[in-house]
N, C-alpha and C. Protein backbone atom coordinates (compact mmCIF):
# COMPACT_ATOMS: atom_id res chain seq x y z
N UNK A 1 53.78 45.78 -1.43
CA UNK A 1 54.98 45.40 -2.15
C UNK A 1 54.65 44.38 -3.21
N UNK A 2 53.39 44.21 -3.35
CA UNK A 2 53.20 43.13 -4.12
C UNK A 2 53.08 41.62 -4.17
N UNK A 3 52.77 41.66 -2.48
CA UNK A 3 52.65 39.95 -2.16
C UNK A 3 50.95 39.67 -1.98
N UNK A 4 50.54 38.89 -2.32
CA UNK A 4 49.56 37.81 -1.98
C UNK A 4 49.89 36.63 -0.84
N UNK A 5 48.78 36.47 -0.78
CA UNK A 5 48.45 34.93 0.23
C UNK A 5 48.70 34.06 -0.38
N UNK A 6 48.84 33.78 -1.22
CA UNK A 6 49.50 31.99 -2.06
C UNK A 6 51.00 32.57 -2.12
N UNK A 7 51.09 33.55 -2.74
CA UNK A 7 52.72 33.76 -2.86
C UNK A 7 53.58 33.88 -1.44
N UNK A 8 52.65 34.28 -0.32
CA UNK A 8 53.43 34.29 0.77
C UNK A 8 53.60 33.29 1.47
N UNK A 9 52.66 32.19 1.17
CA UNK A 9 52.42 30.45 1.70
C UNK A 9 53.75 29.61 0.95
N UNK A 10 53.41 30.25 -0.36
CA UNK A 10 55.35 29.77 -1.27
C UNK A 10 56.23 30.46 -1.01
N UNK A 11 56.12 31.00 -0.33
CA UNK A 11 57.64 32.10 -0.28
C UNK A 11 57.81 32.71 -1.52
N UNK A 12 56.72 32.67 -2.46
CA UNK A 12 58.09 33.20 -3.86
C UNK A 12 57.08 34.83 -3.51
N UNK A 13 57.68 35.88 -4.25
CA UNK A 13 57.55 37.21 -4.12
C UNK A 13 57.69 37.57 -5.80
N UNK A 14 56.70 38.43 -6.21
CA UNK A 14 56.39 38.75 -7.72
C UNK A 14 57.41 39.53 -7.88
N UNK A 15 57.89 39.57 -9.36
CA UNK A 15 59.03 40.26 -9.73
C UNK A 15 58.54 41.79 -9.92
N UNK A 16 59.24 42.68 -9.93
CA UNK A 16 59.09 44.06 -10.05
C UNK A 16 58.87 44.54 -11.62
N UNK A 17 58.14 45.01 -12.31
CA UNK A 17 58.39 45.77 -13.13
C UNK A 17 59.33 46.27 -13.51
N UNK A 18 59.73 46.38 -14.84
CA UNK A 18 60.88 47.39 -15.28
C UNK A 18 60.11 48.51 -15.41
N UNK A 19 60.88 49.93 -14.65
CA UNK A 19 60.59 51.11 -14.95
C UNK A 19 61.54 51.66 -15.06
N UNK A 20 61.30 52.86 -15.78
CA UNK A 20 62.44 54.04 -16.50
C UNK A 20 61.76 55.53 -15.72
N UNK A 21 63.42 55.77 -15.27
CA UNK A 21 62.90 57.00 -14.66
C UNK A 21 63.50 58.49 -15.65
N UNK A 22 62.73 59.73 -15.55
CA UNK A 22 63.99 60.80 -16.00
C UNK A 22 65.18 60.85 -15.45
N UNK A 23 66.02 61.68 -16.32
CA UNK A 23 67.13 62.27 -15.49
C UNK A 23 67.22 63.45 -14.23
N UNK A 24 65.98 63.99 -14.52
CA UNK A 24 65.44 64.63 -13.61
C UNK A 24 65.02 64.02 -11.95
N UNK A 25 64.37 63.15 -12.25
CA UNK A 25 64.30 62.69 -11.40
C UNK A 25 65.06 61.88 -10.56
N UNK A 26 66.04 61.04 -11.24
CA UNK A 26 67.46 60.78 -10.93
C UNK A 26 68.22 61.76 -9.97
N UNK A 27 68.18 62.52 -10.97
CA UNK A 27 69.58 63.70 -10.14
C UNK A 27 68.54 64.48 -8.41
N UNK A 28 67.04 64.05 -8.82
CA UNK A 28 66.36 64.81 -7.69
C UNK A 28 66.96 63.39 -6.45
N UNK A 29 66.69 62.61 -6.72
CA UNK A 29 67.33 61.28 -5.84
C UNK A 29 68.82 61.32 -4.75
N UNK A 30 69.53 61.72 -5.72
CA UNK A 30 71.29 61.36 -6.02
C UNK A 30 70.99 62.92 -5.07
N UNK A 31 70.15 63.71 -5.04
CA UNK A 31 70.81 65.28 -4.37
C UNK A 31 70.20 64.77 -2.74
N UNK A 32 69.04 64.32 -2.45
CA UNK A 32 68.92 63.64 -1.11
C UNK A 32 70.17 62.83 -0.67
N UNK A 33 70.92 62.40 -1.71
CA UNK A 33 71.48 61.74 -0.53
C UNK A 33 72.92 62.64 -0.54
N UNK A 34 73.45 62.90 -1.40
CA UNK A 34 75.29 63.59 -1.02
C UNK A 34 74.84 64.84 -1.03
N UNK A 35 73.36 65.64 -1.21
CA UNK A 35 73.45 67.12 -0.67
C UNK A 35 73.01 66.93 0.36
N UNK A 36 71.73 66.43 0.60
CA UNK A 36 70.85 66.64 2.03
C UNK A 36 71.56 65.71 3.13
N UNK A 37 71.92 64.51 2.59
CA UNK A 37 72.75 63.63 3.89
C UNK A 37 71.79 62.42 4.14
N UNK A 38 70.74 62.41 3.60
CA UNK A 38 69.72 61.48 3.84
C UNK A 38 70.72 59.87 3.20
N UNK A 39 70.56 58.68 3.85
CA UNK A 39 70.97 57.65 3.93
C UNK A 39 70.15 56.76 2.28
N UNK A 40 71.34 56.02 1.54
CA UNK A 40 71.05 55.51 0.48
C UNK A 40 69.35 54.66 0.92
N UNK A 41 68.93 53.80 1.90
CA UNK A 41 68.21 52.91 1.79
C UNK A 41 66.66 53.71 2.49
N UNK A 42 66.87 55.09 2.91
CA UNK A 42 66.24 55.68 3.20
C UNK A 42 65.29 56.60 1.76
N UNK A 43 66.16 56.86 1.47
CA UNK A 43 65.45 58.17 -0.07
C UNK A 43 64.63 56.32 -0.55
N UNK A 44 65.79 55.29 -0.84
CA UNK A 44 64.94 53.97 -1.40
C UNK A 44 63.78 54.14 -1.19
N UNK A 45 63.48 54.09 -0.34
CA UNK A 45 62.10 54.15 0.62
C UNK A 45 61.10 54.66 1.06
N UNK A 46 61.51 56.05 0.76
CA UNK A 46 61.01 57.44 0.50
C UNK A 46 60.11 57.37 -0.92
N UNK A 47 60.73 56.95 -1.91
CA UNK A 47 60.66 57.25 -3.41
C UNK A 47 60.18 55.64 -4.01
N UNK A 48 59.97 54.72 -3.08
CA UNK A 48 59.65 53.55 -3.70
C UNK A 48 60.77 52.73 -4.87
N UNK A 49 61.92 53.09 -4.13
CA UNK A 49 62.85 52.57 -5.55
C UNK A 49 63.47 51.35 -4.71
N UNK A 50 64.71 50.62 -5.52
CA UNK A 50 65.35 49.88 -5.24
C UNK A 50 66.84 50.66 -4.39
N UNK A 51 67.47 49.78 -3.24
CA UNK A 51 68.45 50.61 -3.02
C UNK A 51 69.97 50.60 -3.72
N UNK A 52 69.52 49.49 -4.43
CA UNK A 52 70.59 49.21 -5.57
C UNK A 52 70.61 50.39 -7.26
N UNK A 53 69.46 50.75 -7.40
CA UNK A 53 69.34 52.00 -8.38
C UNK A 53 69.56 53.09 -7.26
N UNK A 54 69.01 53.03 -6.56
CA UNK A 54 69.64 54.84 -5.87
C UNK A 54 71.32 54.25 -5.73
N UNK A 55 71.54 53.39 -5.39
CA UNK A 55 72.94 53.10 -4.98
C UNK A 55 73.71 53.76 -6.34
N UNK A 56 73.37 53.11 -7.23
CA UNK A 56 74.34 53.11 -8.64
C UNK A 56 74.18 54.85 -9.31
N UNK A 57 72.91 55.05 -9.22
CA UNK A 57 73.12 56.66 -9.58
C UNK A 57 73.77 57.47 -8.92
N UNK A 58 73.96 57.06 -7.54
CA UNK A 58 74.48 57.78 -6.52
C UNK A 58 75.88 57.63 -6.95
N UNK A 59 76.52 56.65 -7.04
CA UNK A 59 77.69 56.36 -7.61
C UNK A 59 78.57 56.46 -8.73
N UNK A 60 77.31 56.78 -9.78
CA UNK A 60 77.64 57.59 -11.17
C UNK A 60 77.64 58.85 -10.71
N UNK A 61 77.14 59.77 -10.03
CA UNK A 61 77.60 61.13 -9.97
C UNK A 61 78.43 61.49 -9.13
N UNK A 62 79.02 60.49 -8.32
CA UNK A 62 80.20 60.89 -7.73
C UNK A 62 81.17 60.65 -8.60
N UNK A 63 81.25 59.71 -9.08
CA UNK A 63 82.38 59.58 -10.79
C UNK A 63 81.91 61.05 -11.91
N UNK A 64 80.91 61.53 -11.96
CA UNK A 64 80.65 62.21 -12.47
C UNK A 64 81.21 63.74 -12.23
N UNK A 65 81.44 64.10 -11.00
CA UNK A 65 81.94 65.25 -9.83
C UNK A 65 83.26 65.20 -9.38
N UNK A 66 84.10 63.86 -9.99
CA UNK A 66 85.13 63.84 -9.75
C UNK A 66 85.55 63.29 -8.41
N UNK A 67 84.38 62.39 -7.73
CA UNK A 67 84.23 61.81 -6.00
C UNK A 67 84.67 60.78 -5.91
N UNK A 68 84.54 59.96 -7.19
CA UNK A 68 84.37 58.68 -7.28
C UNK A 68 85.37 57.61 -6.90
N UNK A 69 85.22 56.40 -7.05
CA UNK A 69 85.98 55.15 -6.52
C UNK A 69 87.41 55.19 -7.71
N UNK A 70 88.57 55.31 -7.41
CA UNK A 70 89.61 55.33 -8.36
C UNK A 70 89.02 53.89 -9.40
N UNK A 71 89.40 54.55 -10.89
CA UNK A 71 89.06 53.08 -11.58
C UNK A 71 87.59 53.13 -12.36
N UNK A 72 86.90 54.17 -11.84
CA UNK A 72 85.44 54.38 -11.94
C UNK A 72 85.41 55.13 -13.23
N UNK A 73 84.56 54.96 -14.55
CA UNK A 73 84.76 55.88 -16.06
C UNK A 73 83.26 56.69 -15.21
N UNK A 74 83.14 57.64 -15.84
CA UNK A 74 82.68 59.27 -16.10
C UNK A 74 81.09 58.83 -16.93
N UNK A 75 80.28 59.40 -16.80
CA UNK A 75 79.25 59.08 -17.99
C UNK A 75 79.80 59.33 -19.15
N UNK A 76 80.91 60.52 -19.57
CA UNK A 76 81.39 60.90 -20.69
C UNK A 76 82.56 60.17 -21.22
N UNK A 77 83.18 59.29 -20.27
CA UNK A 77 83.82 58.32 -20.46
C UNK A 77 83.16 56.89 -21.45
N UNK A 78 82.34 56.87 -20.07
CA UNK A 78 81.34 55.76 -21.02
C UNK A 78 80.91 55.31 -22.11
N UNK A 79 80.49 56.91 -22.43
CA UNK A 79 79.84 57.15 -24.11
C UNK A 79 80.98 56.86 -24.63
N UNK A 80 81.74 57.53 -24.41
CA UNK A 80 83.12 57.45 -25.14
C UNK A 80 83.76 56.13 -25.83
N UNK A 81 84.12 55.49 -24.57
CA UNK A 81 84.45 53.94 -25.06
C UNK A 81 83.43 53.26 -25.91
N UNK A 82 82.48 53.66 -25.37
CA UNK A 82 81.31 52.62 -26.42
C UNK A 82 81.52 52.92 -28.02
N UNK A 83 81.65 54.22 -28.21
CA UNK A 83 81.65 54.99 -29.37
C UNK A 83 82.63 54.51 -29.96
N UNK A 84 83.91 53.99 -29.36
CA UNK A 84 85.25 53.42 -29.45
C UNK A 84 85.11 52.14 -29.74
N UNK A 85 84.10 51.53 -29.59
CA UNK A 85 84.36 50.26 -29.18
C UNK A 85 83.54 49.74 -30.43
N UNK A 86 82.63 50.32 -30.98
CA UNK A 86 81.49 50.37 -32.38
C UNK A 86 82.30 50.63 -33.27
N UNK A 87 83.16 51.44 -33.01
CA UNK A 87 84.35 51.95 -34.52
C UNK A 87 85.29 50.90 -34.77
N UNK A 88 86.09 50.39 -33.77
CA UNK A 88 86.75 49.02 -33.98
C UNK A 88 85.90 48.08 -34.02
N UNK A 89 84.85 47.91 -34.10
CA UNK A 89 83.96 46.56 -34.44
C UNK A 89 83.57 47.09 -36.04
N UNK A 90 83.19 47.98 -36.50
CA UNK A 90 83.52 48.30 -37.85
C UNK A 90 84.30 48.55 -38.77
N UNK A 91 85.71 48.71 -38.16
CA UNK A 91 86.63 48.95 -38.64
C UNK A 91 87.53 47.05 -39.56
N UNK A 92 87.09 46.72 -38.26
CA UNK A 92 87.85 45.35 -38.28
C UNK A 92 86.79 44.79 -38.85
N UNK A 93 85.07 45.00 -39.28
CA UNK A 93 84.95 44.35 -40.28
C UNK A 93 84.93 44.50 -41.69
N UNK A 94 85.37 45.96 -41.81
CA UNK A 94 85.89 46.54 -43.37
C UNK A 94 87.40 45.92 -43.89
N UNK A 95 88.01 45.51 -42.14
CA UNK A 95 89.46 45.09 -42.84
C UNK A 95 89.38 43.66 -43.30
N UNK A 96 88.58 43.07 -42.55
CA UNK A 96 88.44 41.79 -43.04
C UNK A 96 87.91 41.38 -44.65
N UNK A 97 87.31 42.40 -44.48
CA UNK A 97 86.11 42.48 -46.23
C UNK A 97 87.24 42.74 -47.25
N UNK A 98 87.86 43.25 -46.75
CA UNK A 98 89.42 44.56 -47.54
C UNK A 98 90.26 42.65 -47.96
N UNK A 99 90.69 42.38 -46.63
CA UNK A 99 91.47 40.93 -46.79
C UNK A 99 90.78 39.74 -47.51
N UNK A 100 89.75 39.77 -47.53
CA UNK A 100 89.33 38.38 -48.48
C UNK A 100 89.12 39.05 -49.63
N UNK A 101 88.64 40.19 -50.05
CA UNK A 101 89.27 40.45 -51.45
C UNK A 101 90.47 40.45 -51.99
N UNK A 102 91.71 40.60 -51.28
CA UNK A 102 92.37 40.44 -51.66
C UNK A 102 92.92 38.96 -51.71
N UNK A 103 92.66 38.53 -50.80
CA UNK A 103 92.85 36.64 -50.38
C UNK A 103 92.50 36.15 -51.72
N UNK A 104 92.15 34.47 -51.48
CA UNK A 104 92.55 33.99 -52.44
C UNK A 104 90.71 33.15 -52.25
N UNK A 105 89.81 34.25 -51.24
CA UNK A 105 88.27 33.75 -51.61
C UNK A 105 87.71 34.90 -53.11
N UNK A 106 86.30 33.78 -53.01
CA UNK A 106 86.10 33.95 -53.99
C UNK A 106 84.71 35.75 -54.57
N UNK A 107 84.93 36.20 -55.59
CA UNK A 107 84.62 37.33 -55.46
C UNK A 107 83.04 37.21 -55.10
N UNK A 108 82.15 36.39 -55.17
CA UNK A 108 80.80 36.51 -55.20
C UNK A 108 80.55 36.41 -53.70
N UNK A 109 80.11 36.91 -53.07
CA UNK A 109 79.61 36.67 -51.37
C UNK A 109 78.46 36.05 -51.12
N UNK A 110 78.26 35.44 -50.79
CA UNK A 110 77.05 34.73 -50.00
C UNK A 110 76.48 35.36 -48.85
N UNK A 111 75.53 34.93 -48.23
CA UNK A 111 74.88 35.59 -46.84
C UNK A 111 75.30 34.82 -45.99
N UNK A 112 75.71 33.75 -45.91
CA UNK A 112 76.41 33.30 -44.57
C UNK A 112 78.15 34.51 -44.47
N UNK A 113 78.66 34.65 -45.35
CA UNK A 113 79.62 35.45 -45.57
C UNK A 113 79.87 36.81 -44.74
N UNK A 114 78.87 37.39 -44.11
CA UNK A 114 78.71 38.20 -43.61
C UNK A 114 79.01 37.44 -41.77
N UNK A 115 78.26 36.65 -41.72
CA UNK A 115 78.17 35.78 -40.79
C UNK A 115 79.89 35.28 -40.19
N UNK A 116 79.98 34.92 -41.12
CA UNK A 116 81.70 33.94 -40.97
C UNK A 116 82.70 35.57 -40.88
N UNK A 117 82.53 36.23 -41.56
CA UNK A 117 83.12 37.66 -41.06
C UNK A 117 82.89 38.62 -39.81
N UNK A 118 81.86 37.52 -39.49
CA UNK A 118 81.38 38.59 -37.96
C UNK A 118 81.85 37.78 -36.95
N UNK A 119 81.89 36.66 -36.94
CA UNK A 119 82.52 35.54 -36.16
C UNK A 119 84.27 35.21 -35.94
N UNK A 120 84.90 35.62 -37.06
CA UNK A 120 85.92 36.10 -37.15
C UNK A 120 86.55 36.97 -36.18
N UNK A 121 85.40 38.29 -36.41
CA UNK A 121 86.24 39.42 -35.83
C UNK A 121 85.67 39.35 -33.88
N UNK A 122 84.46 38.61 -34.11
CA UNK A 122 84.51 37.69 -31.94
C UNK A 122 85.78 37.18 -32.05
N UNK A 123 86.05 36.03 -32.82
CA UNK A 123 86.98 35.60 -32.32
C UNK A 123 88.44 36.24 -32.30
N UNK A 124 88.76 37.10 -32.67
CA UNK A 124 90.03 38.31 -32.20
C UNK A 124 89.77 38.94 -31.15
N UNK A 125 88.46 39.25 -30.68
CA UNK A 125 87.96 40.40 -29.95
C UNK A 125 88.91 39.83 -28.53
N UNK A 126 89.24 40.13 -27.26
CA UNK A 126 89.09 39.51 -25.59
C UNK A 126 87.59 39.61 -25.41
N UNK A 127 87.55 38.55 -24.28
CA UNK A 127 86.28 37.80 -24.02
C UNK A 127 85.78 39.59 -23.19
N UNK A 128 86.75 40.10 -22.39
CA UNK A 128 85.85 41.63 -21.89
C UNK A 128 85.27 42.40 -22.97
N UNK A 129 85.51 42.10 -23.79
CA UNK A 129 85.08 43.22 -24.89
C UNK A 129 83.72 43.12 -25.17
N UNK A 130 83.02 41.87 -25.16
CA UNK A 130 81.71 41.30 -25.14
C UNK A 130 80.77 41.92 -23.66
């Protein structure tokens, strides 16, 4: 698992690598456990993963299948809002650009200008939106 003899004398334990898995291999995961019946911390263990990533994939495809926890968005949901959520962050900074031309600033822009217009539209945003 990645311990040594000094690290086990400190108690501390080396951090894990970030790894990226396919989707393939994902969905081979997520089918051990709600096809075959095999137990979330078991496939973990099987497959060398965390039981918190088998947990969460496991849990995206039951939202995915229509299983899921009421409240739970869809992967296609997901995309969705995000996609939603990039368009009103561009939108609102064309309106702002739209409003100080018309305002009573001045026509030449500066590069902080961009800045003070992006800060603007945080500060309208709700703090969830971040």
């Amino acid at each position: 698992m990645g311990f040594t003899v000094s690290d086990m004398e400190t108690g501390k334990r080396q951090k894990r690598s970030r790894r990226s898995f396919t989707e393939e291999f994902k969905a081979g995961a997520v089918r051990l456990v709600l096809d075959e019946g095999k137990t979330i911390p078991q496939v973990a263990r099987d497959l060398d993963l965390t039981e918190s990533s088998v947990r969460n994939w496991v849990e995206r495809a039951r939202a995915d299948r229509g299983k899921g926890k009421p409240g739970v968005l869809t992967t296609a949901e997901k995309e969705e809002l995000a996609t939603l959520r990039k368009e009103v962050r561009q939108l609102r900074l064309e309106r702002d650009i739209l409003k100080n031309r018309l305002g009573r600033r001045p026509t030449c822009w500066t590069r902080s200008s961009g800045a003070v217009l992006a800060q603007r539209a945080r500060e309208e945003r709700p703090a969830a939106f971040w």
